[in-house]
C-alpha atoms as a PDB file:
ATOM      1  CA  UNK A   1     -21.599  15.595  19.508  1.00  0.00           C
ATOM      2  CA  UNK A   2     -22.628  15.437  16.047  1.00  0.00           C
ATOM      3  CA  UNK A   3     -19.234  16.465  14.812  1.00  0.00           C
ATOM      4  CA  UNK A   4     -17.640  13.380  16.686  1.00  0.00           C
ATOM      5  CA  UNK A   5     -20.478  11.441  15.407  1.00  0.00           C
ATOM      6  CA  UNK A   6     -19.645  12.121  11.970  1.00  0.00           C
ATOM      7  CA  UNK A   7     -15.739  11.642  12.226  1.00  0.00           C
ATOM      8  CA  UNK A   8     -16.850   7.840  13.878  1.00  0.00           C
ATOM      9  CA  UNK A   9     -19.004   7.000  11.237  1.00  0.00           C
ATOM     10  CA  UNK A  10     -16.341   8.286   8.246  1.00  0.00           C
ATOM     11  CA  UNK A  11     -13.868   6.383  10.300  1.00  0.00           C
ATOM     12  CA  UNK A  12     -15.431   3.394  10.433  1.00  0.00           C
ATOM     13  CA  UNK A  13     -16.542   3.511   6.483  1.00  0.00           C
ATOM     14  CA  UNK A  14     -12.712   4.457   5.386  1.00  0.00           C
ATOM     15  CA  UNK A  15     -12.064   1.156   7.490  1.00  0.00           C
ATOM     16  CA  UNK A  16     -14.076  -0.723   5.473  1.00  0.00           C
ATOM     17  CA  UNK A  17     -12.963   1.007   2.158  1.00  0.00           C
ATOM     18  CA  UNK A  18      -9.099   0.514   2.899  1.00  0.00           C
ATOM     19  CA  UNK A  19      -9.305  -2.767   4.489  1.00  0.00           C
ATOM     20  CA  UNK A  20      -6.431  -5.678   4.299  1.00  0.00           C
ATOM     21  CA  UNK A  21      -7.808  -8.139   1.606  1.00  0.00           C
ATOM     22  CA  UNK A  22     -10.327 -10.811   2.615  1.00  0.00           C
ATOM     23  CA  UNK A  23      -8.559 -13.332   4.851  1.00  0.00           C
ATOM     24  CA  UNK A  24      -8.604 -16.402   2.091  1.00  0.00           C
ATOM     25  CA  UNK A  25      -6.556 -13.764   0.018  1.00  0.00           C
ATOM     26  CA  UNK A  26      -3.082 -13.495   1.478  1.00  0.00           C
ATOM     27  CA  UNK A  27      -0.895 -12.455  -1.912  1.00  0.00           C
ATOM     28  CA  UNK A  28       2.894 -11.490  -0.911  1.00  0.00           C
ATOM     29  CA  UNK A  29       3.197  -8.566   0.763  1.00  0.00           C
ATOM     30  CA  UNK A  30       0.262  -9.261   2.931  1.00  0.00           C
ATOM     31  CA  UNK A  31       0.683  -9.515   6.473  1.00  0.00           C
ATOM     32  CA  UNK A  32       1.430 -12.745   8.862  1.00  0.00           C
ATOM     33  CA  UNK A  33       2.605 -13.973  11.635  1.00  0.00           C
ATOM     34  CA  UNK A  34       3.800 -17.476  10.208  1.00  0.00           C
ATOM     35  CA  UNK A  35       3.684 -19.141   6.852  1.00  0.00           C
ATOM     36  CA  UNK A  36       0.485 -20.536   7.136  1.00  0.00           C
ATOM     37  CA  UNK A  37      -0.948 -17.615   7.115  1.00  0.00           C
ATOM     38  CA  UNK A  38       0.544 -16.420   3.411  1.00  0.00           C
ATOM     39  CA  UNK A  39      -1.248 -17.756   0.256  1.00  0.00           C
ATOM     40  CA  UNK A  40      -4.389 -19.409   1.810  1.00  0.00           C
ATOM     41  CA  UNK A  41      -6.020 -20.278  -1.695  1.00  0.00           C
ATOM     42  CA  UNK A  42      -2.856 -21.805  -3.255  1.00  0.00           C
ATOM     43  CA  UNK A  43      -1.005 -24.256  -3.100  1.00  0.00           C
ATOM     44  CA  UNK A  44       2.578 -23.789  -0.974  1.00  0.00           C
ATOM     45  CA  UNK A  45       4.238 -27.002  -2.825  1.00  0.00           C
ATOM     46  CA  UNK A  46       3.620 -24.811  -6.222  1.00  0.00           C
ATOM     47  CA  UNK A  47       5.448 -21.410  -5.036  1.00  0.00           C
ATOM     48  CA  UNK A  48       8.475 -23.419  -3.760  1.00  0.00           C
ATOM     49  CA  UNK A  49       9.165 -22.621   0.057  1.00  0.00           C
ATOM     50  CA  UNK A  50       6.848 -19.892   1.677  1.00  0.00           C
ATOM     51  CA  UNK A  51       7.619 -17.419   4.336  1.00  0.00           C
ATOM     52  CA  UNK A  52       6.492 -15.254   6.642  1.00  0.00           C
ATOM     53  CA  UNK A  53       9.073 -13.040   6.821  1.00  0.00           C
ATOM     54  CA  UNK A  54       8.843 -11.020  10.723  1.00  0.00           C
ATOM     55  CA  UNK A  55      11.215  -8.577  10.302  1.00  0.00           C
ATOM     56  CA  UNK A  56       8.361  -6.521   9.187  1.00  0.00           C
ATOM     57  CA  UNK A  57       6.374  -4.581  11.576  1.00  0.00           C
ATOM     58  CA  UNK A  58       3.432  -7.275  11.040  1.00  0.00           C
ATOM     59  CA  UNK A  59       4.933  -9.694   8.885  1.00  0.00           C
ATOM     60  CA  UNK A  60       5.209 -10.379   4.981  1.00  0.00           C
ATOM     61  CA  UNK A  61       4.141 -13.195   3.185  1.00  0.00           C
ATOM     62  CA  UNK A  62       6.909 -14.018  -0.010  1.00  0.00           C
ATOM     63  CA  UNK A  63       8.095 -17.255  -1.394  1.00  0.00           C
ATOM     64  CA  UNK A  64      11.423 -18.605  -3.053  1.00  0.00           C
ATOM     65  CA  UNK A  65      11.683 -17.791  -6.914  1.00  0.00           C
ATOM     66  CA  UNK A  66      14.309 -18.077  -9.211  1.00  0.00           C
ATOM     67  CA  UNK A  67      13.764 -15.160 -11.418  1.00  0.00           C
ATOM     68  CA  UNK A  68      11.045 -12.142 -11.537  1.00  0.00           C
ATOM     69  CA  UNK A  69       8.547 -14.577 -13.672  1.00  0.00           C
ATOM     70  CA  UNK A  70       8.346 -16.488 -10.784  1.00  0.00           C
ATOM     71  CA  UNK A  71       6.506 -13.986  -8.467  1.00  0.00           C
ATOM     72  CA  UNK A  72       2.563 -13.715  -9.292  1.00  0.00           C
ATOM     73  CA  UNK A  73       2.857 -16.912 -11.355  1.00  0.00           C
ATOM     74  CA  UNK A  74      -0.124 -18.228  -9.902  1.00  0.00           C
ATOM     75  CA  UNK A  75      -3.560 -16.956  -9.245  1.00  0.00           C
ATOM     76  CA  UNK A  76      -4.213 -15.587  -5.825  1.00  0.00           C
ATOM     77  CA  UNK A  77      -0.254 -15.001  -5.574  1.00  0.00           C
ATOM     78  CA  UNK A  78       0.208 -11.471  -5.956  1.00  0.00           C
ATOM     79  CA  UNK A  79      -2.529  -8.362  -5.880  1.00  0.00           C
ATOM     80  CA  UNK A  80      -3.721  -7.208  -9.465  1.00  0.00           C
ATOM     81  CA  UNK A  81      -1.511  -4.308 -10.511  1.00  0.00           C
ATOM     82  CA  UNK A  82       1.255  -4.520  -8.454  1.00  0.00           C
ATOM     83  CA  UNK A  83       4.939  -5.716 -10.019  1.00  0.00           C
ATOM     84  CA  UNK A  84       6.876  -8.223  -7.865  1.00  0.00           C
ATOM     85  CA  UNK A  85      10.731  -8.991  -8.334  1.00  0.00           C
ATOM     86  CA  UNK A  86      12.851 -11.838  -7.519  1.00  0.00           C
ATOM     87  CA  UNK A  87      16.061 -10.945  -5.400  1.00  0.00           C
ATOM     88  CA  UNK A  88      18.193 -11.704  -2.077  1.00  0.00           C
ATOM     89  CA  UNK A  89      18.314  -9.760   0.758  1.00  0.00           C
ATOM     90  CA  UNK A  90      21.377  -8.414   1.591  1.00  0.00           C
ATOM     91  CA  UNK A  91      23.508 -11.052   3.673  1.00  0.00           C
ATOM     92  CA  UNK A  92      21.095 -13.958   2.015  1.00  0.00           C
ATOM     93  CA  UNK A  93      21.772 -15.980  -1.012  1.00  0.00           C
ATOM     94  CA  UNK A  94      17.911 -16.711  -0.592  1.00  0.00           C
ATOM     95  CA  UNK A  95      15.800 -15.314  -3.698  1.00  0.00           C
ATOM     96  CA  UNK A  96      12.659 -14.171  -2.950  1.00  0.00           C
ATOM     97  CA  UNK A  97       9.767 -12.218  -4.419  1.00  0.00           C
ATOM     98  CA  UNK A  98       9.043  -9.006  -3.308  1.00  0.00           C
ATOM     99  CA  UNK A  99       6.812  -6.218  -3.795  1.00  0.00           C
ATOM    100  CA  UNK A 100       8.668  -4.062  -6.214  1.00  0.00           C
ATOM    101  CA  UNK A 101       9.359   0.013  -6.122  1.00  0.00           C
ATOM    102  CA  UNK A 102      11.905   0.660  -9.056  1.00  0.00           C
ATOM    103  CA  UNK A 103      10.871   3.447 -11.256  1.00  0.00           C
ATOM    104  CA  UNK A 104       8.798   1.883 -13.935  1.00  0.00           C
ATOM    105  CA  UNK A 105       6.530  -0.506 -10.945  1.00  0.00           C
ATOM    106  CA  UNK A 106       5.091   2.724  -9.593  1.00  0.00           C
ATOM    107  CA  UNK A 107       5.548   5.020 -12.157  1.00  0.00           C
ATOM    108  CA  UNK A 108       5.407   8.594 -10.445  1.00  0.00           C
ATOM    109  CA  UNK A 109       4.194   7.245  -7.079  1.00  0.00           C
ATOM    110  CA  UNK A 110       5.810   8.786  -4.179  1.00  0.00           C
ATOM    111  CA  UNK A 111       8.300   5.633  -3.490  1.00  0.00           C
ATOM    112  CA  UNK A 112       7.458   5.990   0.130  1.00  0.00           C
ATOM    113  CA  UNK A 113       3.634   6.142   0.011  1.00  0.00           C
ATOM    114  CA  UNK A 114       3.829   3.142  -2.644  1.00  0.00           C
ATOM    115  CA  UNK A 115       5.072   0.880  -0.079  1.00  0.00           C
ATOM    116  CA  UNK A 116       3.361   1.815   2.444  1.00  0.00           C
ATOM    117  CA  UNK A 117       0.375   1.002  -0.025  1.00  0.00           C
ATOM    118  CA  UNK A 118       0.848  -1.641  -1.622  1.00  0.00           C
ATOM    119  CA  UNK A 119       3.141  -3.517   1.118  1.00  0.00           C
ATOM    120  CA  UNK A 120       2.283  -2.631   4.397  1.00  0.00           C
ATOM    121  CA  UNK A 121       2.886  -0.150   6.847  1.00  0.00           C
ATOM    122  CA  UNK A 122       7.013  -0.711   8.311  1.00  0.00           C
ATOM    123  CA  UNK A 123       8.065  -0.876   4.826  1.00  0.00           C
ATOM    124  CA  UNK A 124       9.996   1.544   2.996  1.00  0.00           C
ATOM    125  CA  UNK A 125      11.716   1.750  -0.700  1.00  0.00           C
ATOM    126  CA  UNK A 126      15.230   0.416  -0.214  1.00  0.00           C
ATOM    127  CA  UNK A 127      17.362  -1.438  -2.134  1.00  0.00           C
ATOM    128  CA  UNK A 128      17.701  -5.347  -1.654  1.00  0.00           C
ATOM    129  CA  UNK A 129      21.381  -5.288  -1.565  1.00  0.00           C
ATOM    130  CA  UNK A 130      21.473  -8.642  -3.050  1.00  0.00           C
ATOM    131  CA  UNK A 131      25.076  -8.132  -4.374  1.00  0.00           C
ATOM    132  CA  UNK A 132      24.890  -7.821  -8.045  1.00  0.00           C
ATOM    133  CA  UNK A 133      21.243  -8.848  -8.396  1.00  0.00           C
ATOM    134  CA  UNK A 134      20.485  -6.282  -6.032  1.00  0.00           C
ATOM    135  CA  UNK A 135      16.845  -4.157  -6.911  1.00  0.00           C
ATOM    136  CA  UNK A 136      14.341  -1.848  -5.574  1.00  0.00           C
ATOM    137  CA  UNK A 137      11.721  -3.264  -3.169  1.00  0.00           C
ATOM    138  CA  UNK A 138       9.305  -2.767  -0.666  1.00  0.00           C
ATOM    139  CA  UNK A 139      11.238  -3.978   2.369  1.00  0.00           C
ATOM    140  CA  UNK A 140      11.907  -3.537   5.866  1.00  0.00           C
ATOM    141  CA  UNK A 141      13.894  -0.303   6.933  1.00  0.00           C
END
């Protein structure tokens, strides 16, 4: 009993510890189930066209950008830390920012682990396949 006890109470403080961020803060990557959900403290008409993109396992906030300067332009857009990078998905002229996973985002991080950290759980370290702008990102299998 006290063995079960303690794996309860551990569980419950890890929950706590390793929560999703506060619900005002939805930076990309976080999850969704529609736009509204992504980038509660900013506004959408300055990150271009927001979406919640549901071919991930629980969704994934991004936006439209241009180029990688784009992404985590604004307060509140991205988590501290964590590089973002402007591409297309393969089969999309779309750019969008994404949670990045080439070499020198997460240094000697597992690739795997990193996304699963830092983008969600469902995501994996693929490329974009955005033709020649194609990069590494935190994306849907």
């Amino acid at each position: 009993m006290r063995t079960m006890t303690a794996a309860v109470v551990s569980a419950a403080i890890l929950g706590f510890a390793c929560g999703e961020p506060p619900p005002d803060e939805q930076p990309t990557g976080s999850l969704c189930a529609e736009a509204a959900d992504c980038y509660r403290e900013v506004d959408h008409a300055l990150l271009g066209e927001v979406f919640c993109e549901t071919q991930f396992e629980a969704g994934y906030c991004t936006h439209t950008c241009e180029r990688d300067e784009d992404c985590c332009a604004l307060a509140g857009e991205c988590m501290p830390g964590v590089a973002h990078v402007c591409t297309p998905l393969t089969n999309d002229e779309t750019k969008r920012c994404w949670v990045s996973c080439e070499d020198e985002a997460r240094l000697d991080a597992d690739p795997m682990a990193y996304c699963f950290t830092h983008a969600g759980p469902g995501t994996v370290c693929r490329s974009s396949g955005g033709g020649s702008e194609k990069r590494s990102i935190c994306g849907p299998p």
